[in-house]
PDB file of N, CA and C in Angstrom:
ATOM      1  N   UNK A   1     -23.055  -0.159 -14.646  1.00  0.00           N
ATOM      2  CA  UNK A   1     -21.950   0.570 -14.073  1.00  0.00           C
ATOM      3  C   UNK A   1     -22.419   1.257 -12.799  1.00  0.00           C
ATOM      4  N   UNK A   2     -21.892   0.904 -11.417  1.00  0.00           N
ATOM      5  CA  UNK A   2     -21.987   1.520 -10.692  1.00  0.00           C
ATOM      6  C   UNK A   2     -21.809   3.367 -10.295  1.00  0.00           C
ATOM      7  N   UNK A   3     -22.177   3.913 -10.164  1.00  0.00           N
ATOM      8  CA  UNK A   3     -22.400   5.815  -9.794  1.00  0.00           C
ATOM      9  C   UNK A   3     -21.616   5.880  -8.561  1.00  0.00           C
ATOM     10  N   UNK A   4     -21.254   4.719  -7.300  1.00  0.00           N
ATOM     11  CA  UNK A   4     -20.755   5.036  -6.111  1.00  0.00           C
ATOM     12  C   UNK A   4     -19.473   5.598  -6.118  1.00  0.00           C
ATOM     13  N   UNK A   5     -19.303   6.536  -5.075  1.00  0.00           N
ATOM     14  CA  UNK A   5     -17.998   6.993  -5.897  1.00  0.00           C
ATOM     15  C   UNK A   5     -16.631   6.799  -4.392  1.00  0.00           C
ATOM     16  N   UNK A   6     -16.031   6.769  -5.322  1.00  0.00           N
ATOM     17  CA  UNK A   6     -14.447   6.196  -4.432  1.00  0.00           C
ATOM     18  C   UNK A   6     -14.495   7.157  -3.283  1.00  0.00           C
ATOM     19  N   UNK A   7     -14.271   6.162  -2.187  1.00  0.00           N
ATOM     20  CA  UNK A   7     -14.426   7.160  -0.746  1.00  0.00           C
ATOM     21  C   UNK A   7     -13.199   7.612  -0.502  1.00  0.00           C
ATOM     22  N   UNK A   8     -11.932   7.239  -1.202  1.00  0.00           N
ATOM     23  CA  UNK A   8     -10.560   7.962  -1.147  1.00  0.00           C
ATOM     24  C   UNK A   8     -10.914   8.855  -1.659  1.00  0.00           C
ATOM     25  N   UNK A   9     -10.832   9.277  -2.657  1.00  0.00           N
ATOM     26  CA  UNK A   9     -11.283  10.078  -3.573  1.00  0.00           C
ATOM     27  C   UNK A   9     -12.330  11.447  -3.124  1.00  0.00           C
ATOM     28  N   UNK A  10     -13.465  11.392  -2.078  1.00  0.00           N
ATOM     29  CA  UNK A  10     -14.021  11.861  -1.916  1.00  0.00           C
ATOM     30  C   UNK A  10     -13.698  13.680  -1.228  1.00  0.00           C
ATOM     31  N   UNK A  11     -12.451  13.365  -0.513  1.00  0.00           N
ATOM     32  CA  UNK A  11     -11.459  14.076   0.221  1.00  0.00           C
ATOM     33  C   UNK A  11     -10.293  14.170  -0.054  1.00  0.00           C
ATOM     34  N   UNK A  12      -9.846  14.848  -0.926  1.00  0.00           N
ATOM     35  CA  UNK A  12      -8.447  14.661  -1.746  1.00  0.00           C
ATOM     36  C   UNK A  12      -7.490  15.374  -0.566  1.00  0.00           C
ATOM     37  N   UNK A  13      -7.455  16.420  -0.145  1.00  0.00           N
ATOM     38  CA  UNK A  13      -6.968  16.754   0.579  1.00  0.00           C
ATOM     39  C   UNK A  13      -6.659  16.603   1.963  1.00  0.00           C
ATOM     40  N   UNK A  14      -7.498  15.810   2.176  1.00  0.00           N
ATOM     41  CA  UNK A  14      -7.464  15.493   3.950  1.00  0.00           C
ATOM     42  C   UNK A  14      -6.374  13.605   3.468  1.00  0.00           C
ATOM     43  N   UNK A  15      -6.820  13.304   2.381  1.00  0.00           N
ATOM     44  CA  UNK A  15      -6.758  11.975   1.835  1.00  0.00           C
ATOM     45  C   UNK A  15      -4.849  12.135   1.636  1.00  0.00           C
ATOM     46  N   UNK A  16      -4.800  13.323   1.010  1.00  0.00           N
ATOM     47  CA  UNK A  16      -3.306  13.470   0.625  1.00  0.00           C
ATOM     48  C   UNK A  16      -2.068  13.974   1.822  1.00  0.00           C
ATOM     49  N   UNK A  17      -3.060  14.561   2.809  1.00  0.00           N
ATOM     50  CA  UNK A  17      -2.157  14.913   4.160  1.00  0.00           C
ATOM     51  C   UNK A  17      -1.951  14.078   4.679  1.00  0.00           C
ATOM     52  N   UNK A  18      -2.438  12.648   5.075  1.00  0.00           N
ATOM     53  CA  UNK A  18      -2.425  11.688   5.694  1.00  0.00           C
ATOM     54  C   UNK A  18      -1.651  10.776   4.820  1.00  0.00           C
ATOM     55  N   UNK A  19      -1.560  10.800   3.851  1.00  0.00           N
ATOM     56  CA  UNK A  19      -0.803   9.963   2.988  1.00  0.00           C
ATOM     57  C   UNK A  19       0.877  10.452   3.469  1.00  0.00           C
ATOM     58  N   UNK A  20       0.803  11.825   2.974  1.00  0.00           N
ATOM     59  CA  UNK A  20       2.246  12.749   3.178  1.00  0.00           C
ATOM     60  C   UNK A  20       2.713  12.376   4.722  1.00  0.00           C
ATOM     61  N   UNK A  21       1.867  12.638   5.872  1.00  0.00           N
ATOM     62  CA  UNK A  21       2.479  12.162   7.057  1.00  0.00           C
ATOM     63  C   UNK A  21       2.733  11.099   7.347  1.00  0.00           C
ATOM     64  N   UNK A  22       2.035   9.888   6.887  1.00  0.00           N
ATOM     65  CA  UNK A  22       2.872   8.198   6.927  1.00  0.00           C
ATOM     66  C   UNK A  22       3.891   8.134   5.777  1.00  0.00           C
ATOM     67  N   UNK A  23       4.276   9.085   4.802  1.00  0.00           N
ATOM     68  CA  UNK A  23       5.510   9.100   3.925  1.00  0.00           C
ATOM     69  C   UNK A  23       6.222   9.657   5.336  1.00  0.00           C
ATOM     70  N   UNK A  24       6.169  10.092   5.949  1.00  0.00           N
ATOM     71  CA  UNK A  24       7.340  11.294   6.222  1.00  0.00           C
ATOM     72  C   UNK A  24       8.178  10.418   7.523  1.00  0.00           C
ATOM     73  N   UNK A  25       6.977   9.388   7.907  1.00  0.00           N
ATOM     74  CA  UNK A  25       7.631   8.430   8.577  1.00  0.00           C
ATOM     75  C   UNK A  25       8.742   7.514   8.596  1.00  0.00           C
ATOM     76  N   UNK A  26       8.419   7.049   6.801  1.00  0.00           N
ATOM     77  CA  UNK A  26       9.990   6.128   6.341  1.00  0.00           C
ATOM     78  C   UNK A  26       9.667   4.959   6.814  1.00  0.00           C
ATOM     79  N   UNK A  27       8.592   4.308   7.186  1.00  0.00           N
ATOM     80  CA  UNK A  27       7.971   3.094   7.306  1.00  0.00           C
ATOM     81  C   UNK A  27       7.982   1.878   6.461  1.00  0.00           C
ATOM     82  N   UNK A  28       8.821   0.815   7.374  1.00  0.00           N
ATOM     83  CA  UNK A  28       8.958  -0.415   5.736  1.00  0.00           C
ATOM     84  C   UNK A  28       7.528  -0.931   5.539  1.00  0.00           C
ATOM     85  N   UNK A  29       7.707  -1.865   4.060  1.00  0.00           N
ATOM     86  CA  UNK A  29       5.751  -2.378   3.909  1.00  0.00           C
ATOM     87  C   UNK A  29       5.388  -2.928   5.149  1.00  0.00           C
ATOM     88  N   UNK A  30       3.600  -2.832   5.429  1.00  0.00           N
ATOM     89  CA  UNK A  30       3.801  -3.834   6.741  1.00  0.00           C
ATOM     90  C   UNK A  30       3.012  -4.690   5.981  1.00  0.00           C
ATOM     91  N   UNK A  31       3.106  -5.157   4.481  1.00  0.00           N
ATOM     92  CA  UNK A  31       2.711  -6.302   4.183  1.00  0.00           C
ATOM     93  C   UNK A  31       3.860  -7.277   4.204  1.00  0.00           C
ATOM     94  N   UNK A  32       4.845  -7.222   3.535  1.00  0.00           N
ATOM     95  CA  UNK A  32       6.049  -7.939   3.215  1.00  0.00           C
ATOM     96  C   UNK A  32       7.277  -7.456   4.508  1.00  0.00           C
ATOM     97  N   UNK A  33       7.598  -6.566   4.967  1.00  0.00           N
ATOM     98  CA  UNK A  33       8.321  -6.113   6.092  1.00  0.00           C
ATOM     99  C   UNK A  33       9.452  -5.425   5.298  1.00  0.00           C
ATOM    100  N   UNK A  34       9.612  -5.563   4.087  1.00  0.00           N
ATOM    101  CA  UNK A  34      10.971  -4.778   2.907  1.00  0.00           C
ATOM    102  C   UNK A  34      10.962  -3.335   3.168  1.00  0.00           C
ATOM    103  N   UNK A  35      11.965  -2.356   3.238  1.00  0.00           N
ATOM    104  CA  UNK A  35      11.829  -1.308   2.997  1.00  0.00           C
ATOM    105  C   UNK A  35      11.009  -0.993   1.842  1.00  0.00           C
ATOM    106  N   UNK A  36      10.840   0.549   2.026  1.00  0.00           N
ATOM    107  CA  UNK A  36       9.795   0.941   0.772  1.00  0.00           C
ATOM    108  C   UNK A  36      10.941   1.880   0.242  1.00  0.00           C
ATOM    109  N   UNK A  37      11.347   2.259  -1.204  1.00  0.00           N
ATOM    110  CA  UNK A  37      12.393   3.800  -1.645  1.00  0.00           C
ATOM    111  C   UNK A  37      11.077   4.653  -1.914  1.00  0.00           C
ATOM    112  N   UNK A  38      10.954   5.340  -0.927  1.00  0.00           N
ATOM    113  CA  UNK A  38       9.391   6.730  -1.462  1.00  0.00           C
ATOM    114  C   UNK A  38      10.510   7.439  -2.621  1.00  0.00           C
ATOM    115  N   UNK A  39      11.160   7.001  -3.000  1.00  0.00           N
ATOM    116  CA  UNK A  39      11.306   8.471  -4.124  1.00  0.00           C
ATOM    117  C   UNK A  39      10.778   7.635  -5.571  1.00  0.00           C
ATOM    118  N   UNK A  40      10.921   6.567  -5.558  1.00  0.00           N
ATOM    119  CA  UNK A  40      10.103   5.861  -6.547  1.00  0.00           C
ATOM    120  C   UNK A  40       8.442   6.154  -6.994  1.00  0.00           C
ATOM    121  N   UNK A  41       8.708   6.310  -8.439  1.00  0.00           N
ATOM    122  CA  UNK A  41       7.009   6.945  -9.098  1.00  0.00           C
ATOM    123  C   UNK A  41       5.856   6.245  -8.806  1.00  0.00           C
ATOM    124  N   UNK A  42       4.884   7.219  -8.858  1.00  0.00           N
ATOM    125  CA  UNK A  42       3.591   6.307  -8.390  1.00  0.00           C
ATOM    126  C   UNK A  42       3.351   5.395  -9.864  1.00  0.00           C
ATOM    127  N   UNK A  43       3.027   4.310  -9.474  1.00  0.00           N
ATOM    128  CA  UNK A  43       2.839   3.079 -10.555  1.00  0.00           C
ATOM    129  C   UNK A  43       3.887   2.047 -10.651  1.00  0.00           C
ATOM    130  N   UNK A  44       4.990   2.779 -10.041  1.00  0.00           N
ATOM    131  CA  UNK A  44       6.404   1.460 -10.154  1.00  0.00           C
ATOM    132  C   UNK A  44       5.567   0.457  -8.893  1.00  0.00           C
ATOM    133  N   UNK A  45       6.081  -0.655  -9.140  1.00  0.00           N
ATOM    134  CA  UNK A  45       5.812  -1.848  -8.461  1.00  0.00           C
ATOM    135  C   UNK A  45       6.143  -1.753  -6.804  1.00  0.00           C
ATOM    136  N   UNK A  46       7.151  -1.133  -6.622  1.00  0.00           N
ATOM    137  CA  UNK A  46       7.689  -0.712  -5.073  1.00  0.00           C
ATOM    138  C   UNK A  46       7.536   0.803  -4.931  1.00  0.00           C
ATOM    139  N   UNK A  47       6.627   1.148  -5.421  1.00  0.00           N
ATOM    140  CA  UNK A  47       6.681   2.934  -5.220  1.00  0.00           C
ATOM    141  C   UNK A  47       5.758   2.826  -4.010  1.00  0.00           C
ATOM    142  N   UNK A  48       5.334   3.748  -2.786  1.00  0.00           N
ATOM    143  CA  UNK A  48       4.477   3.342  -1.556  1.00  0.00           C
ATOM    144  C   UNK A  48       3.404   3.896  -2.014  1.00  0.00           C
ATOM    145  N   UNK A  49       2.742   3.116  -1.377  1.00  0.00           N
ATOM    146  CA  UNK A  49       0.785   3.393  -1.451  1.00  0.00           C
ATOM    147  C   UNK A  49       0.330   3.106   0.271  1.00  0.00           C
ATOM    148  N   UNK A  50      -0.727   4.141   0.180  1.00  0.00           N
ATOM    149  CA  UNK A  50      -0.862   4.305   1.473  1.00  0.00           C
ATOM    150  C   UNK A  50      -2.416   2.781   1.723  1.00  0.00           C
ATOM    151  N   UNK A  51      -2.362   2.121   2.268  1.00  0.00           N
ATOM    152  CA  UNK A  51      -2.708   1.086   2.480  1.00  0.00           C
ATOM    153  C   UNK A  51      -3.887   1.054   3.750  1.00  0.00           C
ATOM    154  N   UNK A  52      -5.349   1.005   3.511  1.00  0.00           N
ATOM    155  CA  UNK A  52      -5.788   0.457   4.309  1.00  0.00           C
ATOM    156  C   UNK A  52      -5.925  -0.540   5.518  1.00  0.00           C
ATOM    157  N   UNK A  53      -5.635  -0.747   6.904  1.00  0.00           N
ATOM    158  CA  UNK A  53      -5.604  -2.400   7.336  1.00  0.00           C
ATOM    159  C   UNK A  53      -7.097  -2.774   7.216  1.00  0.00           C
ATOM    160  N   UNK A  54      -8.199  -2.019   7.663  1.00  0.00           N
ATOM    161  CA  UNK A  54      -9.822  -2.614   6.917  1.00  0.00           C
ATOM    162  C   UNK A  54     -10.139  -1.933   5.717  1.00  0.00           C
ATOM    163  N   UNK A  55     -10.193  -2.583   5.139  1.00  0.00           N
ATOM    164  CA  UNK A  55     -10.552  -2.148   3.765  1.00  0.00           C
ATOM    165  C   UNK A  55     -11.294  -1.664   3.415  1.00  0.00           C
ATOM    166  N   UNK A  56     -11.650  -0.429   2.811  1.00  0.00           N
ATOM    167  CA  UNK A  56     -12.528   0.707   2.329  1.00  0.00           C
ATOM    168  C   UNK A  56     -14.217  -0.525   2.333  1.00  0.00           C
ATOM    169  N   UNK A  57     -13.810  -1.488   1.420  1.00  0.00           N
ATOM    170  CA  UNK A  57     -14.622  -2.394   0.907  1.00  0.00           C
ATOM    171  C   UNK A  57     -15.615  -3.395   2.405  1.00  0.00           C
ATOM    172  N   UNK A  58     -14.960  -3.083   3.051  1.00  0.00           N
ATOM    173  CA  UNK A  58     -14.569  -4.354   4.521  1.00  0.00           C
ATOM    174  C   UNK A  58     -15.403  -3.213   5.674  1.00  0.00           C
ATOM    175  N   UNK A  59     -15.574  -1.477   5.396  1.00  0.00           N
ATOM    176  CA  UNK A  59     -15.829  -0.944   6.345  1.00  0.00           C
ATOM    177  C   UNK A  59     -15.295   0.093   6.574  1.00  0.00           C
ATOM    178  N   UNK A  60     -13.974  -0.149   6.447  1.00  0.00           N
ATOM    179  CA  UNK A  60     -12.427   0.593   6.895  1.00  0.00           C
ATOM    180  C   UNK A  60     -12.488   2.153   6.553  1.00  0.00           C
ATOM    181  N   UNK A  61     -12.148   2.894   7.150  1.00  0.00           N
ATOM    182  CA  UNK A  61     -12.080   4.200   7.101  1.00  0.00           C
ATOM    183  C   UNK A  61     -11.135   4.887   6.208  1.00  0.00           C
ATOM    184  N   UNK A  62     -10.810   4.996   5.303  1.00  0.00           N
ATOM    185  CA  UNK A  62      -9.694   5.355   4.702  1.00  0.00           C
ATOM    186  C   UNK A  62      -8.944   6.815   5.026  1.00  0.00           C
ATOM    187  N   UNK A  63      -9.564   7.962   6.290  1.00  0.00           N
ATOM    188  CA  UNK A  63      -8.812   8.818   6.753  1.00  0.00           C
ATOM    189  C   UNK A  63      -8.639   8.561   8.169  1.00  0.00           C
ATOM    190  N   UNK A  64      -8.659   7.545   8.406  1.00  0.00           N
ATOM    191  CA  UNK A  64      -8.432   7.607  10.081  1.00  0.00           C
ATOM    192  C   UNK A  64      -6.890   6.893  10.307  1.00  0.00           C
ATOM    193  N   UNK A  65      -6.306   7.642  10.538  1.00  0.00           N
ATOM    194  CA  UNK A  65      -4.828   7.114  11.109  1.00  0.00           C
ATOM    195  C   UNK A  65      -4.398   6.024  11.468  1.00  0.00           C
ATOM    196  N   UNK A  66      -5.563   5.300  12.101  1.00  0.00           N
ATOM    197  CA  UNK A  66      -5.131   4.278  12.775  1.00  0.00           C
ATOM    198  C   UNK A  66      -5.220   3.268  11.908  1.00  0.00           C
ATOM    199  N   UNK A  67      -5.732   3.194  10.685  1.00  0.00           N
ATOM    200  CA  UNK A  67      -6.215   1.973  10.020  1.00  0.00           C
ATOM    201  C   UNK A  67      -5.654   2.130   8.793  1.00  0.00           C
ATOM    202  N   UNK A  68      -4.347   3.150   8.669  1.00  0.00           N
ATOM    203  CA  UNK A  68      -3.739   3.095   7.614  1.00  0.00           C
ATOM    204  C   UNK A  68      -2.200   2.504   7.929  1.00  0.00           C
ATOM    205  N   UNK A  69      -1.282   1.736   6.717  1.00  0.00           N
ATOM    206  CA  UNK A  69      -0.114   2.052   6.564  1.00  0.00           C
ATOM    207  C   UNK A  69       0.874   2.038   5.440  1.00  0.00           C
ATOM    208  N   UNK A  70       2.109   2.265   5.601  1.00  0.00           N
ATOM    209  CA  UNK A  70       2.622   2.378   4.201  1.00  0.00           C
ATOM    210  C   UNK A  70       2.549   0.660   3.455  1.00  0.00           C
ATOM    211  N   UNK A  71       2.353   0.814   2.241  1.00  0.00           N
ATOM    212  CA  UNK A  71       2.618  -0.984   1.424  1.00  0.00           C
ATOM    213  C   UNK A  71       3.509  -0.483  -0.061  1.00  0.00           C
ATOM    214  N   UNK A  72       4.075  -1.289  -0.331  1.00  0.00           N
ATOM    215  CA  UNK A  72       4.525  -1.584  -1.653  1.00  0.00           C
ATOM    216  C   UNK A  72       3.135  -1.387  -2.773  1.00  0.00           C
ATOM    217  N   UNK A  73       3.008  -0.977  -3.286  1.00  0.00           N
ATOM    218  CA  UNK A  73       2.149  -1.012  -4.572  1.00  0.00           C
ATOM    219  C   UNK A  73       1.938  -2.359  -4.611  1.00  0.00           C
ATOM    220  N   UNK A  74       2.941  -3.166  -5.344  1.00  0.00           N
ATOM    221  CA  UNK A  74       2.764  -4.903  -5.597  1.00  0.00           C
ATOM    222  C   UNK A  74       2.034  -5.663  -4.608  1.00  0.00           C
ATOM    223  N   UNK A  75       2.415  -5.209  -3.225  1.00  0.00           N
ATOM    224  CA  UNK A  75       1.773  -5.662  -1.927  1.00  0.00           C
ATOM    225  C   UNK A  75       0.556  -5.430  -2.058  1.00  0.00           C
ATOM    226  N   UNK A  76      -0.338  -4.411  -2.178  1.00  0.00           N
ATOM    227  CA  UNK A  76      -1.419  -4.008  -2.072  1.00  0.00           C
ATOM    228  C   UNK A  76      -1.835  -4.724  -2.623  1.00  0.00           C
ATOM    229  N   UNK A  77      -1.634  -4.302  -3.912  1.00  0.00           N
ATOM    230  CA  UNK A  77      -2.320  -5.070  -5.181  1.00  0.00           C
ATOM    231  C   UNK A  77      -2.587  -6.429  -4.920  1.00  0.00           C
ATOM    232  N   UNK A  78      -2.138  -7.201  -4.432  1.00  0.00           N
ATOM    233  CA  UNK A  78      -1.875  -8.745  -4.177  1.00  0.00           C
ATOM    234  C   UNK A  78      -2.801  -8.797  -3.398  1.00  0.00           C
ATOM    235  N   UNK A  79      -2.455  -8.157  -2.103  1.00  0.00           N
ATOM    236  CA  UNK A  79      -3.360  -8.247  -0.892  1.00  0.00           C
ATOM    237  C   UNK A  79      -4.970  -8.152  -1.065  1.00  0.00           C
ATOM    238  N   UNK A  80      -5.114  -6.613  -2.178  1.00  0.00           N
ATOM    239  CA  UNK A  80      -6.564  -6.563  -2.306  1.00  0.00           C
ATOM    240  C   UNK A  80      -7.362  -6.469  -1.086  1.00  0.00           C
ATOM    241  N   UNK A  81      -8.735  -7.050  -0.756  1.00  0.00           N
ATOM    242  CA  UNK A  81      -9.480  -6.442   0.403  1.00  0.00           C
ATOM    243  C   UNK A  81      -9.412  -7.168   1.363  1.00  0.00           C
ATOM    244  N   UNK A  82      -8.402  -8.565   1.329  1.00  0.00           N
ATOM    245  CA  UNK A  82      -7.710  -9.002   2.433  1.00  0.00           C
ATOM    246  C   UNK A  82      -7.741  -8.585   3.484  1.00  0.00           C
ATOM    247  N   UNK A  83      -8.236  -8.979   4.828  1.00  0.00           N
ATOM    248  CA  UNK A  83      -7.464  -8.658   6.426  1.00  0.00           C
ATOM    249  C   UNK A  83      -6.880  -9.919   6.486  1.00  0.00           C
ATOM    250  N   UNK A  84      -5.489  -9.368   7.445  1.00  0.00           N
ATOM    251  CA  UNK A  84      -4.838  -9.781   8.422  1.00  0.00           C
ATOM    252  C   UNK A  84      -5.370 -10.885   9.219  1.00  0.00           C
ATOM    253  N   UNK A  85      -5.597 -11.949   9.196  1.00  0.00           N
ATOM    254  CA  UNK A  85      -6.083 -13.332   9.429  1.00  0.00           C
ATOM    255  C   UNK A  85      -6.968 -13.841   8.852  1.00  0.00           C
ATOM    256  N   UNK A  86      -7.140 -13.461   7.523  1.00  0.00           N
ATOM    257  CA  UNK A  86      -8.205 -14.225   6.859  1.00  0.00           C
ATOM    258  C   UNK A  86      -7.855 -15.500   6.585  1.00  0.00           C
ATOM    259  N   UNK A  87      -6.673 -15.894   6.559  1.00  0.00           N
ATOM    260  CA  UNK A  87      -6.000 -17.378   6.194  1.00  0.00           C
ATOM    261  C   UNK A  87      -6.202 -17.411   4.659  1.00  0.00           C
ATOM    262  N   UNK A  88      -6.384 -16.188   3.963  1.00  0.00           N
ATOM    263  CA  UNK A  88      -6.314 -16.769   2.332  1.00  0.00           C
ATOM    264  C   UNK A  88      -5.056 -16.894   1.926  1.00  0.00           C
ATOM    265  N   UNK A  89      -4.031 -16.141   2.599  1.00  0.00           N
ATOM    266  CA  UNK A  89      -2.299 -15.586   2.213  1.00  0.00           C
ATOM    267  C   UNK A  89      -2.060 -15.207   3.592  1.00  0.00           C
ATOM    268  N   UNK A  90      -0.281 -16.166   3.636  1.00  0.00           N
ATOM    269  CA  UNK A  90       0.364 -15.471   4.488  1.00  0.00           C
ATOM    270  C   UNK A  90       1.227 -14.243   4.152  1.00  0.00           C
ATOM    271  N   UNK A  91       1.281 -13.207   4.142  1.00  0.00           N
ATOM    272  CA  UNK A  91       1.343 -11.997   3.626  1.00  0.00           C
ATOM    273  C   UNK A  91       2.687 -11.755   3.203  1.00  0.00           C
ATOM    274  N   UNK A  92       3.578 -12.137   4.327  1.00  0.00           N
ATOM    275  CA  UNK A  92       4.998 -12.051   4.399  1.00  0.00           C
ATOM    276  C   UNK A  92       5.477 -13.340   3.230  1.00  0.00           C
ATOM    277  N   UNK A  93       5.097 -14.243   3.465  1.00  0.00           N
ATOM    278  CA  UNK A  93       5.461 -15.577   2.884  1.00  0.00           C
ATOM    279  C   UNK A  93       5.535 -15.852   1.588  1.00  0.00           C
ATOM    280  N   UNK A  94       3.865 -14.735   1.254  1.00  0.00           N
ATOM    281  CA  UNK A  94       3.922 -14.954  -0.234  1.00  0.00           C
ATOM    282  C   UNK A  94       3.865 -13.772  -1.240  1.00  0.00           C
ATOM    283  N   UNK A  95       4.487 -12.720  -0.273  1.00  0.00           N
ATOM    284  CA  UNK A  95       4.384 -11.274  -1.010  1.00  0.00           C
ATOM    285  C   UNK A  95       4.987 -11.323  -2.122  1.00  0.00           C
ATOM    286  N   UNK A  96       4.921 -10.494  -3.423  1.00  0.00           N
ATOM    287  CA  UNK A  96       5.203 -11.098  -4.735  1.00  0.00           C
ATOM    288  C   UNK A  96       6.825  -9.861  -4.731  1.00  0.00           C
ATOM    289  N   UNK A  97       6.807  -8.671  -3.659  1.00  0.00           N
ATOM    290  CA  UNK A  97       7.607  -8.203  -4.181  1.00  0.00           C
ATOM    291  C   UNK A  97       9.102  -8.753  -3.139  1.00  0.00           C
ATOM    292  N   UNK A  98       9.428 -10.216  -2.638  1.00  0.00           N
ATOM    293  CA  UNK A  98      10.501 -10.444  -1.814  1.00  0.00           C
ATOM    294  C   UNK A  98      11.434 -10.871  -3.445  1.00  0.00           C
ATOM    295  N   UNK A  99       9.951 -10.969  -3.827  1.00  0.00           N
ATOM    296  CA  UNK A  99      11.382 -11.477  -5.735  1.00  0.00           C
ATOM    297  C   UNK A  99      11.726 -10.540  -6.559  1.00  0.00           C
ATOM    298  N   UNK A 100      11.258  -9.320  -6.316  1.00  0.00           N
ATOM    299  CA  UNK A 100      11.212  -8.046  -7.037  1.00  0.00           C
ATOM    300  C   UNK A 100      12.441  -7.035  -6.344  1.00  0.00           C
ATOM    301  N   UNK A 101      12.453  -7.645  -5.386  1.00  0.00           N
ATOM    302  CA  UNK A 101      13.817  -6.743  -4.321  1.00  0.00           C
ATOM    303  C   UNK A 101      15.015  -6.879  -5.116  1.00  0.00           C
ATOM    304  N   UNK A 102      15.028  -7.919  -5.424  1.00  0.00           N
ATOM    305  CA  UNK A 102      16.508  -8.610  -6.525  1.00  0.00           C
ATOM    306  C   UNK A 102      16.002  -7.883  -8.203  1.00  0.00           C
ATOM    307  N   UNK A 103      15.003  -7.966  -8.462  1.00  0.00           N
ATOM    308  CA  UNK A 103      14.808  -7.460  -9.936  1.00  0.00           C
ATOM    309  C   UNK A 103      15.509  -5.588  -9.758  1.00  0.00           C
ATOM    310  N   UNK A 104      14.715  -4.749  -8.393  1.00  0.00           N
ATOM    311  CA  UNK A 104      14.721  -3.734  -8.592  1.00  0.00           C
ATOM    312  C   UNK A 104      16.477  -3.166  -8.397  1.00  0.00           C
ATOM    313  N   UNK A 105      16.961  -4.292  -7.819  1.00  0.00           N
ATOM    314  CA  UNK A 105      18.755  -3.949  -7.306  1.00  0.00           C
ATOM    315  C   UNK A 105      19.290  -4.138  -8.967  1.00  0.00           C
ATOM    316  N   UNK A 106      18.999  -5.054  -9.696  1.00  0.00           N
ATOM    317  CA  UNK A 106      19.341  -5.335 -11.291  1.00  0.00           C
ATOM    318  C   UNK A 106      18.872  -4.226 -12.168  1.00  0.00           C
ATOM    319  N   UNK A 107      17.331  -3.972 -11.684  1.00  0.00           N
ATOM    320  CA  UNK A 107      17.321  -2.668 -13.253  1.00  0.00           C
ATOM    321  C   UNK A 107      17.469  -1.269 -12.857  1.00  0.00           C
ATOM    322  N   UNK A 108      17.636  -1.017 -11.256  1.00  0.00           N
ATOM    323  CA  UNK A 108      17.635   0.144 -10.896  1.00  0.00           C
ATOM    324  C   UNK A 108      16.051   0.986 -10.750  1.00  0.00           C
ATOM    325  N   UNK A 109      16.543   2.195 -10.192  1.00  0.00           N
ATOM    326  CA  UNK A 109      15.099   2.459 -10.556  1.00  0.00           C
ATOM    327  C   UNK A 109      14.552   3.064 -11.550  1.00  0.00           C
ATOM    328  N   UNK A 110      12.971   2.720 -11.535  1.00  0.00           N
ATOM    329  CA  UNK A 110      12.454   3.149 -13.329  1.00  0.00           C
ATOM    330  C   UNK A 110      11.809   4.724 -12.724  1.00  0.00           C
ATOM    331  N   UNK A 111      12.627   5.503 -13.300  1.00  0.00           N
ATOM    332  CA  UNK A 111      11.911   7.155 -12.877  1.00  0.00           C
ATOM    333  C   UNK A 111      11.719   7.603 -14.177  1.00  0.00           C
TER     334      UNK A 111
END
């Protein structure tokens, strides 16, 4: 078991202001391009997560402004430590939540 410890994590507060100011934006995913509903709980499938573009894993800074943006939860998740031209996934094409847009209009939201 690794001891390294989560570099989000390390700065909760600087980590959570920066989160709060790309909420306050109203920014659709920029994985899939869908709106995001921020009033949705953290863990629902479309609730927003603040999203690395280099990945913590990749280098990426996880408080620097420039290298963050809002994603879908599902997006993320999918995406994983993915960049933006890796050619593994086209992001938009095969985002899992363009089928979930229709699920979430059917069950409403889960709060």
């Amino acid at each position: 078991m690794s001891s390294k410890t989560n570099p989000r994590r390390s700065n909760g507060s600087r980590r959570t202001k920066l989160r709060n100011r790309v909420r306050a934006m109203g920014l659709s995913c920029h994985i899939c391009g869908q709106p995001i509903d921020y009033d949705l709980p953290a863990g629902h499938p479309m609730s927003y997560e603040l999203d690395e573009l280099v990945p913590v894993s990749r280098g990426g800074d996880p408080y620097d402004p420039d290298n963050v943006a809002p994603a879908h939860r599902i997006c993320n998740q999918r995406r994983g430590n993915r960049m933006p031209g890796d050619g593994e996934m086209d992001d938009r094409a095969t985002s899992p939540c363009i089928g979930l847009v229709d699920w979430v209009a059917l069950c409403g939201k889960a709060k």
